[in-house]
PDB file of N, CA and C in Angstrom:
ATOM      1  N   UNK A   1       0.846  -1.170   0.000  1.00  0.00           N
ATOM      2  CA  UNK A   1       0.000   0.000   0.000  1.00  0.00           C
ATOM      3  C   UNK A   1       0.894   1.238   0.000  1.00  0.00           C
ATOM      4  N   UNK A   2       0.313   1.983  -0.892  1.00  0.00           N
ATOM      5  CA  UNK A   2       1.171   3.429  -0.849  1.00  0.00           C
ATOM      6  C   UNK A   2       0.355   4.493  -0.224  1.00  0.00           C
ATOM      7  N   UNK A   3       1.012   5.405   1.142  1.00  0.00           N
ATOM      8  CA  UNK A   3       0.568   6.206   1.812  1.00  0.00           C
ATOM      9  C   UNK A   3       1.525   7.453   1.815  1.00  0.00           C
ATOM     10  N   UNK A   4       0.661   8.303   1.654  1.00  0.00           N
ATOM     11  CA  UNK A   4       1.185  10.119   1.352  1.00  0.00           C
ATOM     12  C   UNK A   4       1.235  10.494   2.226  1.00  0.00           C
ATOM     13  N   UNK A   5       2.779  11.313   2.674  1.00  0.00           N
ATOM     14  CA  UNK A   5       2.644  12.165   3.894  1.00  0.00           C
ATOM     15  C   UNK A   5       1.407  13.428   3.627  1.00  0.00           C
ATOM     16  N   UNK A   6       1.325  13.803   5.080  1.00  0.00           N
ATOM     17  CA  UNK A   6       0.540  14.963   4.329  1.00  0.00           C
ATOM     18  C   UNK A   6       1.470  16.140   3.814  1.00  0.00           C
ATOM     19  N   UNK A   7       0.280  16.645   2.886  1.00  0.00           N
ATOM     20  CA  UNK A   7       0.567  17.940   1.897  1.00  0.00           C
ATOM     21  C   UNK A   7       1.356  16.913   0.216  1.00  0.00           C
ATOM     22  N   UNK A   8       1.484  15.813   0.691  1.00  0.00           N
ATOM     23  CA  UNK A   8       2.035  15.295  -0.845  1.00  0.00           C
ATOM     24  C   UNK A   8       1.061  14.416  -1.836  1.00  0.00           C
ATOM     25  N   UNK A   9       1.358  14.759  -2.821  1.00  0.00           N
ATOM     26  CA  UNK A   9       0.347  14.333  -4.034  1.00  0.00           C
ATOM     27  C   UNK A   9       1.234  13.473  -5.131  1.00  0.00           C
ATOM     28  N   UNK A  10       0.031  12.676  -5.417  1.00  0.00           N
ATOM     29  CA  UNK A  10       0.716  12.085  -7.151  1.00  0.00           C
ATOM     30  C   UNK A  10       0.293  12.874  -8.148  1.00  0.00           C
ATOM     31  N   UNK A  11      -0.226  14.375  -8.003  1.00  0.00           N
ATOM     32  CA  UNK A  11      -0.714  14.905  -9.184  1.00  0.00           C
ATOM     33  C   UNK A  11       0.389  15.398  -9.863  1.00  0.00           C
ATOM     34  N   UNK A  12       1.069  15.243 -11.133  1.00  0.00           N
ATOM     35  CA  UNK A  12       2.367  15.556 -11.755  1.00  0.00           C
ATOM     36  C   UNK A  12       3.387  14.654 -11.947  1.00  0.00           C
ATOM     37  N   UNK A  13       3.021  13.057 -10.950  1.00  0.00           N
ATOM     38  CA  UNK A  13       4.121  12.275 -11.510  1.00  0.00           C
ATOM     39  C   UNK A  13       3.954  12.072 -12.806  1.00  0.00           C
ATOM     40  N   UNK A  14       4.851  11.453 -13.356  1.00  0.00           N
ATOM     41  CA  UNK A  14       5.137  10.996 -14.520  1.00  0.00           C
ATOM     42  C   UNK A  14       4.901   9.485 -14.787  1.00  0.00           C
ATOM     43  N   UNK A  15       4.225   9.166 -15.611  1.00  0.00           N
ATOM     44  CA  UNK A  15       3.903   7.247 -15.521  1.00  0.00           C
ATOM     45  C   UNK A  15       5.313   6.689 -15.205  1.00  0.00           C
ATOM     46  N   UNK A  16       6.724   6.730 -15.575  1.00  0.00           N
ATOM     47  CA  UNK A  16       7.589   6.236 -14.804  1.00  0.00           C
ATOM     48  C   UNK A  16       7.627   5.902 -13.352  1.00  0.00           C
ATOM     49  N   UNK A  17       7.398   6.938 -12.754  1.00  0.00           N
ATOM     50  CA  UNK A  17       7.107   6.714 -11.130  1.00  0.00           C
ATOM     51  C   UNK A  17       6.038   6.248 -10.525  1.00  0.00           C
ATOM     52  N   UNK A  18       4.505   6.614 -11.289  1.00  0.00           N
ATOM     53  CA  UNK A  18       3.634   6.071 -10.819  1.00  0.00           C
ATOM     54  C   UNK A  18       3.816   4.489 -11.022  1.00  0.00           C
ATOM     55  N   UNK A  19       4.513   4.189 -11.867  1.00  0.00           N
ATOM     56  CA  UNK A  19       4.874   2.187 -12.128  1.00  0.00           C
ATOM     57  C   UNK A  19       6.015   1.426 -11.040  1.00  0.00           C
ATOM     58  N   UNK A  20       6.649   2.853 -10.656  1.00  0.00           N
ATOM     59  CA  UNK A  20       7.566   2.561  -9.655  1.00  0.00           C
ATOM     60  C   UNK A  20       6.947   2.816  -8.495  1.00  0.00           C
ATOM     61  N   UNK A  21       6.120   3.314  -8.120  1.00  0.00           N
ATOM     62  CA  UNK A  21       5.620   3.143  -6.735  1.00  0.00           C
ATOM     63  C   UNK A  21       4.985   2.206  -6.713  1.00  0.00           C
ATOM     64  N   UNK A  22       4.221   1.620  -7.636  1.00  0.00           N
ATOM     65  CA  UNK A  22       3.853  -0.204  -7.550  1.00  0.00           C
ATOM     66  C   UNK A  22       4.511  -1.299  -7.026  1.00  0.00           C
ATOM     67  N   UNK A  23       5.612  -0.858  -8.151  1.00  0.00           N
ATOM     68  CA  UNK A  23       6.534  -2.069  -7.619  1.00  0.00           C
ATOM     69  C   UNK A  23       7.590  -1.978  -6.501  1.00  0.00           C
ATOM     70  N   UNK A  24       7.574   0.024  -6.106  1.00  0.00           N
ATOM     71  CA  UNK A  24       8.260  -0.157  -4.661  1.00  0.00           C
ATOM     72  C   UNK A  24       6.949  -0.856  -3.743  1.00  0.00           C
ATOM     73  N   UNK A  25       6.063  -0.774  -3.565  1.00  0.00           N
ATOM     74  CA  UNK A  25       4.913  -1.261  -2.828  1.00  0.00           C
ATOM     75  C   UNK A  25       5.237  -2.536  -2.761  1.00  0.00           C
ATOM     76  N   UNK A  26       5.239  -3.735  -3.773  1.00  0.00           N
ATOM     77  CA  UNK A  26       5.856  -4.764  -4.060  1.00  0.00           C
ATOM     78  C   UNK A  26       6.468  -5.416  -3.328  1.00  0.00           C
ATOM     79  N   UNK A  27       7.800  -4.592  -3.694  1.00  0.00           N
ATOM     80  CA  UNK A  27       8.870  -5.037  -2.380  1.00  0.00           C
ATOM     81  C   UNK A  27       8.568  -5.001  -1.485  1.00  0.00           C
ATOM     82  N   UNK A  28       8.078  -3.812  -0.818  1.00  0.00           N
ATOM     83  CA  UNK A  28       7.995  -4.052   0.927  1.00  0.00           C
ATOM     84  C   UNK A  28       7.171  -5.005   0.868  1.00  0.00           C
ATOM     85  N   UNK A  29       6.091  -5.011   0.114  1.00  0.00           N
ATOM     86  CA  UNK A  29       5.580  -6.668   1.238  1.00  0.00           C
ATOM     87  C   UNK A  29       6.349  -8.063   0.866  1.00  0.00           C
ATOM     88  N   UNK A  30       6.915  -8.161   0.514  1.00  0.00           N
ATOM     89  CA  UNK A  30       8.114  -8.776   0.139  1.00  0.00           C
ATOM     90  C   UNK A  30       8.943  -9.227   1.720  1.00  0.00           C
ATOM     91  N   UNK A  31       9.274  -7.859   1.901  1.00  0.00           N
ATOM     92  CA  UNK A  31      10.091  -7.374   3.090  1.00  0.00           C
ATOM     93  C   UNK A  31       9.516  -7.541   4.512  1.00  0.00           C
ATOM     94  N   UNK A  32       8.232  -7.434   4.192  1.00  0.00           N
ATOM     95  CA  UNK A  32       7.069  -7.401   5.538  1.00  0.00           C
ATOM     96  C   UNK A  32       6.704  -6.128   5.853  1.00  0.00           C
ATOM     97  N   UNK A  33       6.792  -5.000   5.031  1.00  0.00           N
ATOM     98  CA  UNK A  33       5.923  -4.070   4.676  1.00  0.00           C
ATOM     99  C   UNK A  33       4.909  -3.570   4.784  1.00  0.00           C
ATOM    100  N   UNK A  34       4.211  -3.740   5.416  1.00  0.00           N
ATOM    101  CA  UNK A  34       2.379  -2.847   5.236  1.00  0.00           C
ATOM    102  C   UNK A  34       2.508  -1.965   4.365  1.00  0.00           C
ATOM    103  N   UNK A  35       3.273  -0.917   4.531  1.00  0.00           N
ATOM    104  CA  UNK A  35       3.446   0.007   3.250  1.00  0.00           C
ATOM    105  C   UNK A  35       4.240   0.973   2.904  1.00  0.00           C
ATOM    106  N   UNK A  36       4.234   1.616   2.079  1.00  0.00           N
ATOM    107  CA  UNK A  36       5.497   2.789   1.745  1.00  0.00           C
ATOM    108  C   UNK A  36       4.931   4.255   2.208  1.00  0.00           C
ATOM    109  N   UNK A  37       5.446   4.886   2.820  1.00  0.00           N
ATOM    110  CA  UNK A  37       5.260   6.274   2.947  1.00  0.00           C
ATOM    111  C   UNK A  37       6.018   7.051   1.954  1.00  0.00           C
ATOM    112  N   UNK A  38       5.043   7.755   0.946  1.00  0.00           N
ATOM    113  CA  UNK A  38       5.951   8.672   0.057  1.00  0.00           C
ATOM    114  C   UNK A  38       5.937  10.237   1.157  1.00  0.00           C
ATOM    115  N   UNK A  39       7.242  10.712   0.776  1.00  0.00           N
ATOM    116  CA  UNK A  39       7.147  12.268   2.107  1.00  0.00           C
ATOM    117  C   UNK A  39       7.775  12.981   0.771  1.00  0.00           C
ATOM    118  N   UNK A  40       7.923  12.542  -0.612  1.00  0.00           N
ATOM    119  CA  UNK A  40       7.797  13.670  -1.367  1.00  0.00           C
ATOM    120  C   UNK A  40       7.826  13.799  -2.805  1.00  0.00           C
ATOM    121  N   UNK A  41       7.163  14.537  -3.473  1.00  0.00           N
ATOM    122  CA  UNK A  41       7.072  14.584  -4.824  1.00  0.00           C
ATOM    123  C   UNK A  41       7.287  14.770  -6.124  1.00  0.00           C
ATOM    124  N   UNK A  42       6.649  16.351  -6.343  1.00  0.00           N
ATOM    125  CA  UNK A  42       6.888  17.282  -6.953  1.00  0.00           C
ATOM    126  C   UNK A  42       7.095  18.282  -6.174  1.00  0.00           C
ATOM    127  N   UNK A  43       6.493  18.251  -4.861  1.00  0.00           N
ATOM    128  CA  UNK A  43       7.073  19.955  -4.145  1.00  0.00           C
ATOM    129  C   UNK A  43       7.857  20.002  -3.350  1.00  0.00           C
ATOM    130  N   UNK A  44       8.377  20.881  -2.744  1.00  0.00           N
ATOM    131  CA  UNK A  44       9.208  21.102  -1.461  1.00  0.00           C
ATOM    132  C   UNK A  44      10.218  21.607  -1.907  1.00  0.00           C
ATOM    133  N   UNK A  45      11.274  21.494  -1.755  1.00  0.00           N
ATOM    134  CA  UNK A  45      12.674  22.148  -2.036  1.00  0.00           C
ATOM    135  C   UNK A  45      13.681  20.933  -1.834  1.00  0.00           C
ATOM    136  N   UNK A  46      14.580  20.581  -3.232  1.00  0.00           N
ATOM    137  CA  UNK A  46      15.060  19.505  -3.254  1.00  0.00           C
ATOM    138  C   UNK A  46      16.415  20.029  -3.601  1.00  0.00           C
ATOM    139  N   UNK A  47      17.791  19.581  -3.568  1.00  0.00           N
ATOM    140  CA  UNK A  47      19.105  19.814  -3.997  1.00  0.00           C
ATOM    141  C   UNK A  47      18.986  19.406  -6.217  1.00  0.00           C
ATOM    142  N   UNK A  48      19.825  20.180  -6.172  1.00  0.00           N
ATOM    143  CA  UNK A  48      20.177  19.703  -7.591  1.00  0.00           C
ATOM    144  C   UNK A  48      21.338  21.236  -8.192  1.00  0.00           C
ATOM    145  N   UNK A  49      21.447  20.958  -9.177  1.00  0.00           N
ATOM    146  CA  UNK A  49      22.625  22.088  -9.740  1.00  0.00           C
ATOM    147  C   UNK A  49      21.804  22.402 -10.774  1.00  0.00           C
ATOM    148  N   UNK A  50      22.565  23.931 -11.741  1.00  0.00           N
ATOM    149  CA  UNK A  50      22.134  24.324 -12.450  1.00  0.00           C
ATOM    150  C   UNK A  50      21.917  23.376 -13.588  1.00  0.00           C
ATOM    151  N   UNK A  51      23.321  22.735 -13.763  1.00  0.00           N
ATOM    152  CA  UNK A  51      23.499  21.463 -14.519  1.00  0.00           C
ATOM    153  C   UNK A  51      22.489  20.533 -15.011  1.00  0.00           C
ATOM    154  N   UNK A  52      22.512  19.775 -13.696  1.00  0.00           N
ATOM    155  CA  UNK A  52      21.453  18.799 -13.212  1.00  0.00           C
ATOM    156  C   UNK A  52      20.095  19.395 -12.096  1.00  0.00           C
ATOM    157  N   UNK A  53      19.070  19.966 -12.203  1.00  0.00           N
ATOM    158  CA  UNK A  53      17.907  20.309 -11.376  1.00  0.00           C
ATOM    159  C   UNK A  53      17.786  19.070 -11.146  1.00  0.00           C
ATOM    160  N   UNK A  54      16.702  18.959  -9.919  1.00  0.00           N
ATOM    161  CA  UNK A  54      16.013  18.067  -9.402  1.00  0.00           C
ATOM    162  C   UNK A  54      15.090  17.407 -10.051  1.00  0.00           C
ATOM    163  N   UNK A  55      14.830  16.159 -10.575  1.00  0.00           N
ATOM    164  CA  UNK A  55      13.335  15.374 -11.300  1.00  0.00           C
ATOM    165  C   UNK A  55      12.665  15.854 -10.472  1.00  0.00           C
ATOM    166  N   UNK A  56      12.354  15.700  -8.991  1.00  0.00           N
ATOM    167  CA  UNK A  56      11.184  15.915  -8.563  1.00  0.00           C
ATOM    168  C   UNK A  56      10.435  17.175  -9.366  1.00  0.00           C
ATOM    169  N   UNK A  57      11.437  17.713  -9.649  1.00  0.00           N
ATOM    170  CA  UNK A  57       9.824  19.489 -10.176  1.00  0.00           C
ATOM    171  C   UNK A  57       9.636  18.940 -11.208  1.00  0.00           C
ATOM    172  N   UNK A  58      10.049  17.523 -12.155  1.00  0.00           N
ATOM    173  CA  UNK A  58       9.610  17.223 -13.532  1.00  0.00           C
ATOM    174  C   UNK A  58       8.523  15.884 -13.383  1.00  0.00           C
ATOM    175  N   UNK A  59       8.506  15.278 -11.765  1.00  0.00           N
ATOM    176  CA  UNK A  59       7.487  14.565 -11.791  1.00  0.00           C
ATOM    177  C   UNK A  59       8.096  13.085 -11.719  1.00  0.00           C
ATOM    178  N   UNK A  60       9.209  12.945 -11.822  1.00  0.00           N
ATOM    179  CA  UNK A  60      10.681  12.015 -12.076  1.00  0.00           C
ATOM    180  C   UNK A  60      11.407  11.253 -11.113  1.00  0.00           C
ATOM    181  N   UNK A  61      10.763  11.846  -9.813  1.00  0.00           N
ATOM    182  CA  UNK A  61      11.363  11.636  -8.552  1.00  0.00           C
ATOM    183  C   UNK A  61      10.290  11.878  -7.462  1.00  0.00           C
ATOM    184  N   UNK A  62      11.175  10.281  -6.316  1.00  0.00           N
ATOM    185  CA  UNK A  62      10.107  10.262  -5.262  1.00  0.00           C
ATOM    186  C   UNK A  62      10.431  10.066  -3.796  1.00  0.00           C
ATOM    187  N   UNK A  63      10.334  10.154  -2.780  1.00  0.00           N
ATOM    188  CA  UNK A  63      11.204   9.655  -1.461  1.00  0.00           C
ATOM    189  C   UNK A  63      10.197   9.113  -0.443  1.00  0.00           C
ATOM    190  N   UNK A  64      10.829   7.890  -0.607  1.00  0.00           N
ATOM    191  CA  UNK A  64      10.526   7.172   0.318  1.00  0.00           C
ATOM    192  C   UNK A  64      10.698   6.832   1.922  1.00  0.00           C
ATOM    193  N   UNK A  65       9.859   7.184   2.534  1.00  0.00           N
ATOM    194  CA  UNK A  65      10.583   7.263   4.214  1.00  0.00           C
ATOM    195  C   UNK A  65      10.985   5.926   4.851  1.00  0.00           C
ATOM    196  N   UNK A  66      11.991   6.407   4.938  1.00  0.00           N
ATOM    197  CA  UNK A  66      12.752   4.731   6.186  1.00  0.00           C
ATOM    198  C   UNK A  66      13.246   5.367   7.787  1.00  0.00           C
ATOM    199  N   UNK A  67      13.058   4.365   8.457  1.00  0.00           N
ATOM    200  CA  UNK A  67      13.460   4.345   9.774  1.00  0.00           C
ATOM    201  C   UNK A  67      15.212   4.775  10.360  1.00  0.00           C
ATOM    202  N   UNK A  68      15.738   5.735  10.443  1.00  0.00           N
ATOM    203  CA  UNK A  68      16.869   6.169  10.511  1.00  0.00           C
ATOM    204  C   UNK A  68      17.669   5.099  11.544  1.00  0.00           C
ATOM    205  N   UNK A  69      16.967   4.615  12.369  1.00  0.00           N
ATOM    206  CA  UNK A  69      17.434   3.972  13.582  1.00  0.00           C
ATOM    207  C   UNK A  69      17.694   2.370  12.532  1.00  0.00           C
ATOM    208  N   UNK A  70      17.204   1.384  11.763  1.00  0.00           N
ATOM    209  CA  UNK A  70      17.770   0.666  11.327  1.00  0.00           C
ATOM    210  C   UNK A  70      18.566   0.804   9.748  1.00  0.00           C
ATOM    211  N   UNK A  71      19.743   1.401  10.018  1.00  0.00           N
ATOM    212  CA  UNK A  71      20.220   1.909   8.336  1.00  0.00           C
ATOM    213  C   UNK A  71      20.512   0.188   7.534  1.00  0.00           C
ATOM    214  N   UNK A  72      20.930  -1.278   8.402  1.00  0.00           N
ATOM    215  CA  UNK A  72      21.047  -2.396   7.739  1.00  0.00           C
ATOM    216  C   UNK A  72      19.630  -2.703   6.680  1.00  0.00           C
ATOM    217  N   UNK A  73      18.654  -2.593   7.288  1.00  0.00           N
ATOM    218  CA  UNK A  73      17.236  -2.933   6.775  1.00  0.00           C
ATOM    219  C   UNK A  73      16.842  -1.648   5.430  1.00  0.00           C
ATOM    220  N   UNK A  74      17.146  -0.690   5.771  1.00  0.00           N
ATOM    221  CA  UNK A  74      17.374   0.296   5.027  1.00  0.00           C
ATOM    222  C   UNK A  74      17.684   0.248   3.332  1.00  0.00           C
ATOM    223  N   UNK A  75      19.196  -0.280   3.955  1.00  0.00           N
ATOM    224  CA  UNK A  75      20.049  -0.327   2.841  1.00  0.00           C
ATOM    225  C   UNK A  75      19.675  -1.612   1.809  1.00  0.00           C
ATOM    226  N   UNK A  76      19.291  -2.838   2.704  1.00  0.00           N
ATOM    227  CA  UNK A  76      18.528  -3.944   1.477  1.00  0.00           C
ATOM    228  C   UNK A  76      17.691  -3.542   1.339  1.00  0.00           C
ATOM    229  N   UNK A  77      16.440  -2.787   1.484  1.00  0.00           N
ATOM    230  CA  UNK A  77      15.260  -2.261   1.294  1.00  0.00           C
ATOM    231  C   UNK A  77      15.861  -1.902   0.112  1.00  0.00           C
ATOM    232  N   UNK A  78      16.933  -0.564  -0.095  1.00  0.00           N
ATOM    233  CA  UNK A  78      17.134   0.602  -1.417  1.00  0.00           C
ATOM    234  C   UNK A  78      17.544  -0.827  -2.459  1.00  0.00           C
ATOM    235  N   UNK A  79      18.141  -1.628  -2.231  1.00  0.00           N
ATOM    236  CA  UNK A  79      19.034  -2.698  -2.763  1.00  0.00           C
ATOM    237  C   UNK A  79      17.942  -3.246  -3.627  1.00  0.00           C
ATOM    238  N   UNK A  80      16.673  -3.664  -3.315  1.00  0.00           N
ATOM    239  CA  UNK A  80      15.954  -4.721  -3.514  1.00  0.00           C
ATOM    240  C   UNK A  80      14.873  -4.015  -4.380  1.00  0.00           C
ATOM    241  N   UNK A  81      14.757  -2.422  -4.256  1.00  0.00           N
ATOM    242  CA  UNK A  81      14.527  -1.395  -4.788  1.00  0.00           C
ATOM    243  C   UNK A  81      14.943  -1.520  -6.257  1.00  0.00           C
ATOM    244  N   UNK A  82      16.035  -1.025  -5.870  1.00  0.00           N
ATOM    245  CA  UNK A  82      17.045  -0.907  -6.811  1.00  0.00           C
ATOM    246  C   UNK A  82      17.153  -1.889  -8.243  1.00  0.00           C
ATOM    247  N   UNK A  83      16.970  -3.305  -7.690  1.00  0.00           N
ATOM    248  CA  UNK A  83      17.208  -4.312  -8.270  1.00  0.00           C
ATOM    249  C   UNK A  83      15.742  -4.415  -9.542  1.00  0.00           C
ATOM    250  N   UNK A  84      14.849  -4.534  -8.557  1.00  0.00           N
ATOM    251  CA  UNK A  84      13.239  -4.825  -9.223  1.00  0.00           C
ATOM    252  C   UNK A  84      12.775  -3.241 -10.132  1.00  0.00           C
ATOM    253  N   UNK A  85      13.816  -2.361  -9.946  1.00  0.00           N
ATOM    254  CA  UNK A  85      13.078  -1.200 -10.942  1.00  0.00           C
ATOM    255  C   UNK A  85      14.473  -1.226 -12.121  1.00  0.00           C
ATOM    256  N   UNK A  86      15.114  -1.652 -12.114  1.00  0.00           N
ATOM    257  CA  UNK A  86      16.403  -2.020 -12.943  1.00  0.00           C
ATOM    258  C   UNK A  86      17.282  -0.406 -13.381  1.00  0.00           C
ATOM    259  N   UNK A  87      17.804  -0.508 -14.355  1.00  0.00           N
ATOM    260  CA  UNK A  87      19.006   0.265 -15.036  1.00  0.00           C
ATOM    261  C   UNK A  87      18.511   1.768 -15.276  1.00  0.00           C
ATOM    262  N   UNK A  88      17.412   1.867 -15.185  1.00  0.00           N
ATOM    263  CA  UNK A  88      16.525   2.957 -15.760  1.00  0.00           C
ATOM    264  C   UNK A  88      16.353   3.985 -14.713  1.00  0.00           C
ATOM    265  N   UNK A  89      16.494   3.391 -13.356  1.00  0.00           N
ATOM    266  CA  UNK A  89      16.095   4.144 -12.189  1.00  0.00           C
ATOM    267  C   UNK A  89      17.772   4.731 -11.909  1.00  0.00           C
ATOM    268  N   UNK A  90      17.148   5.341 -10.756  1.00  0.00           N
ATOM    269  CA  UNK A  90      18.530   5.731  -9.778  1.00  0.00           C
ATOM    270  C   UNK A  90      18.160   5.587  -8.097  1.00  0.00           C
ATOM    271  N   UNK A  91      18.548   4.907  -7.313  1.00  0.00           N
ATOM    272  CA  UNK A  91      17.988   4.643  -6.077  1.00  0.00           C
ATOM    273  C   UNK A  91      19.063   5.177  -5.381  1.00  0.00           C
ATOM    274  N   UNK A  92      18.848   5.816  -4.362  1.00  0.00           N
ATOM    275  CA  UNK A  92      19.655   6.500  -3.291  1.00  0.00           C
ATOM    276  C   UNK A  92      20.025   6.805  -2.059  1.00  0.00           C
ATOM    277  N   UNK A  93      20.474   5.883  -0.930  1.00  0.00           N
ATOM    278  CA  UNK A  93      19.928   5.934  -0.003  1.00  0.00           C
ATOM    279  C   UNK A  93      21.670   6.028   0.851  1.00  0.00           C
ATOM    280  N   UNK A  94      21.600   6.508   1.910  1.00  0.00           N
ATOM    281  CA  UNK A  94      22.820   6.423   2.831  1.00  0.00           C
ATOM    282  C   UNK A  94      23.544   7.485   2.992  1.00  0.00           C
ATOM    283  N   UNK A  95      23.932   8.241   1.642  1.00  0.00           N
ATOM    284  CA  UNK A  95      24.702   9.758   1.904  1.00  0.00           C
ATOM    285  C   UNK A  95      23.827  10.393   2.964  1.00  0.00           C
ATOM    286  N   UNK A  96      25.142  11.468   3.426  1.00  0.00           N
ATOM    287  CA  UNK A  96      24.670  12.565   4.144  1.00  0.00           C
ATOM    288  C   UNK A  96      22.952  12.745   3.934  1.00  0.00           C
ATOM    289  N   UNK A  97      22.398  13.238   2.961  1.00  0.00           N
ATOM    290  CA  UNK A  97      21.363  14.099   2.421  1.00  0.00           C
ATOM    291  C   UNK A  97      20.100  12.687   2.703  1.00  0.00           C
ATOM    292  N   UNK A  98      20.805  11.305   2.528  1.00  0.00           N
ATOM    293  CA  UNK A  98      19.377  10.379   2.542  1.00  0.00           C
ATOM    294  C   UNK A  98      19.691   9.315   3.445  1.00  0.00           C
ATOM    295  N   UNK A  99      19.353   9.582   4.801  1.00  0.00           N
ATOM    296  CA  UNK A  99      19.437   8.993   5.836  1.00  0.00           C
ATOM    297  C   UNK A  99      17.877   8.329   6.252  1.00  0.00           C
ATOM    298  N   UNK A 100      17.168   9.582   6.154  1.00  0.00           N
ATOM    299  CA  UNK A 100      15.900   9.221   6.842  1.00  0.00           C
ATOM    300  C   UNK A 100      14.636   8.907   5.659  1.00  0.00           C
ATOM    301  N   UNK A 101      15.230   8.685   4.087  1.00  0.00           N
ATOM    302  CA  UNK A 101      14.912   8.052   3.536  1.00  0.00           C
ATOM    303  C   UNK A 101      15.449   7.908   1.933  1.00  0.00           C
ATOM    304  N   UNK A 102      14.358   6.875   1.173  1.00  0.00           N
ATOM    305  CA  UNK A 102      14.979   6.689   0.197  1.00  0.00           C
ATOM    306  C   UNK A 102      14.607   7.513  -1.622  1.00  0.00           C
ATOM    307  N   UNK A 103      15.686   7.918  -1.921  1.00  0.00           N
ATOM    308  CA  UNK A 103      15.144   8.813  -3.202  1.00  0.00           C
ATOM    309  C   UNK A 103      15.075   8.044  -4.553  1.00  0.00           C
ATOM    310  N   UNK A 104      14.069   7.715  -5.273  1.00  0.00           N
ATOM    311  CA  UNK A 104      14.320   7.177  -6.877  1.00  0.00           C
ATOM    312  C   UNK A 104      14.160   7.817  -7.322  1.00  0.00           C
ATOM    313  N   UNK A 105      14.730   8.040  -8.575  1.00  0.00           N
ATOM    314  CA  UNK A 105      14.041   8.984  -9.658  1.00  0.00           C
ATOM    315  C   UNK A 105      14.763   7.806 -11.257  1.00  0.00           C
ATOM    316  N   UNK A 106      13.569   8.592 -11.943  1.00  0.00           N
ATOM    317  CA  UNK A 106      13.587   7.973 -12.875  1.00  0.00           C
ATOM    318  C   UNK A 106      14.390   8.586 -14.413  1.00  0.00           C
ATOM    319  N   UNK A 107      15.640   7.937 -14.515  1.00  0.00           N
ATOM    320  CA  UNK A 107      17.045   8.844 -15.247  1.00  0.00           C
ATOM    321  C   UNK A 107      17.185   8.156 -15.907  1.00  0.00           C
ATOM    322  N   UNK A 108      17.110   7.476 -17.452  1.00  0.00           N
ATOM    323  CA  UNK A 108      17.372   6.220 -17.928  1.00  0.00           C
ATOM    324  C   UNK A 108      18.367   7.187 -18.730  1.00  0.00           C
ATOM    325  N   UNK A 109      20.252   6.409 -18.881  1.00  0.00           N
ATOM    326  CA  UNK A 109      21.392   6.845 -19.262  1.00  0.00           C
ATOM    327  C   UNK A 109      21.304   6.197 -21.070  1.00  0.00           C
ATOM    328  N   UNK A 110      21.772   6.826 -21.400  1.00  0.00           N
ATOM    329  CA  UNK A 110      21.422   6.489 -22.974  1.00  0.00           C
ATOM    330  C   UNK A 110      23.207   5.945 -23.613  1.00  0.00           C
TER     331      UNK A 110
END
């Protein structure tokens, strides 16, 4: 099951992500999961460079909340993530910036 923090919406994803929040859903019950908390979308204020902006304002990107206190469970969570959305994604979890959860966005390298 996928659950929205409040103030966050799927209005603006992009069918990439809306297919990836399926199959992040997936996994966790996989994992033993009840469900995914998305805490963000398209809004808020996200890092990126002039270079590279953030997907999230393109609908591209999503974050998933994890429990800071177990980073082992965490890290196979992003792993298993990672694995089941394949080459196309970018999963992110552990730096400084994504501790208290996990970021995909959807970047397929050509």
């Amino acid at each position: 099951m996928v659950v929205l923090k409040a103030g966050v919406s799927l209005a603006g994803l992009k069918p990439p992500m809306l297919e990836a929040l399926a199959k992040i859903a997936a996994v966790a019950r996989t994992q033993g999961r009840e469900s995914i908390v998305v805490t963000s979308t398209t809004e808020g204020v996200h890092k990126g460079s002039a270079e590279r902006p953030s997907l999230h304002y393109t609908g591209l990107a999503v974050d998933i909340r994890v429990d800071p206190a177990t980073p082992e469970k965490n890290a196979a969570f992003a792993a298993a993530i990672r694995a089941a959305l394949g080459s196309g994604y970018d999963v992110v979890y552990g730096n400084v910036d994504h501790l208290n959860h996990i970021h995909i966005e959807y970047d397929p390298k050509e």
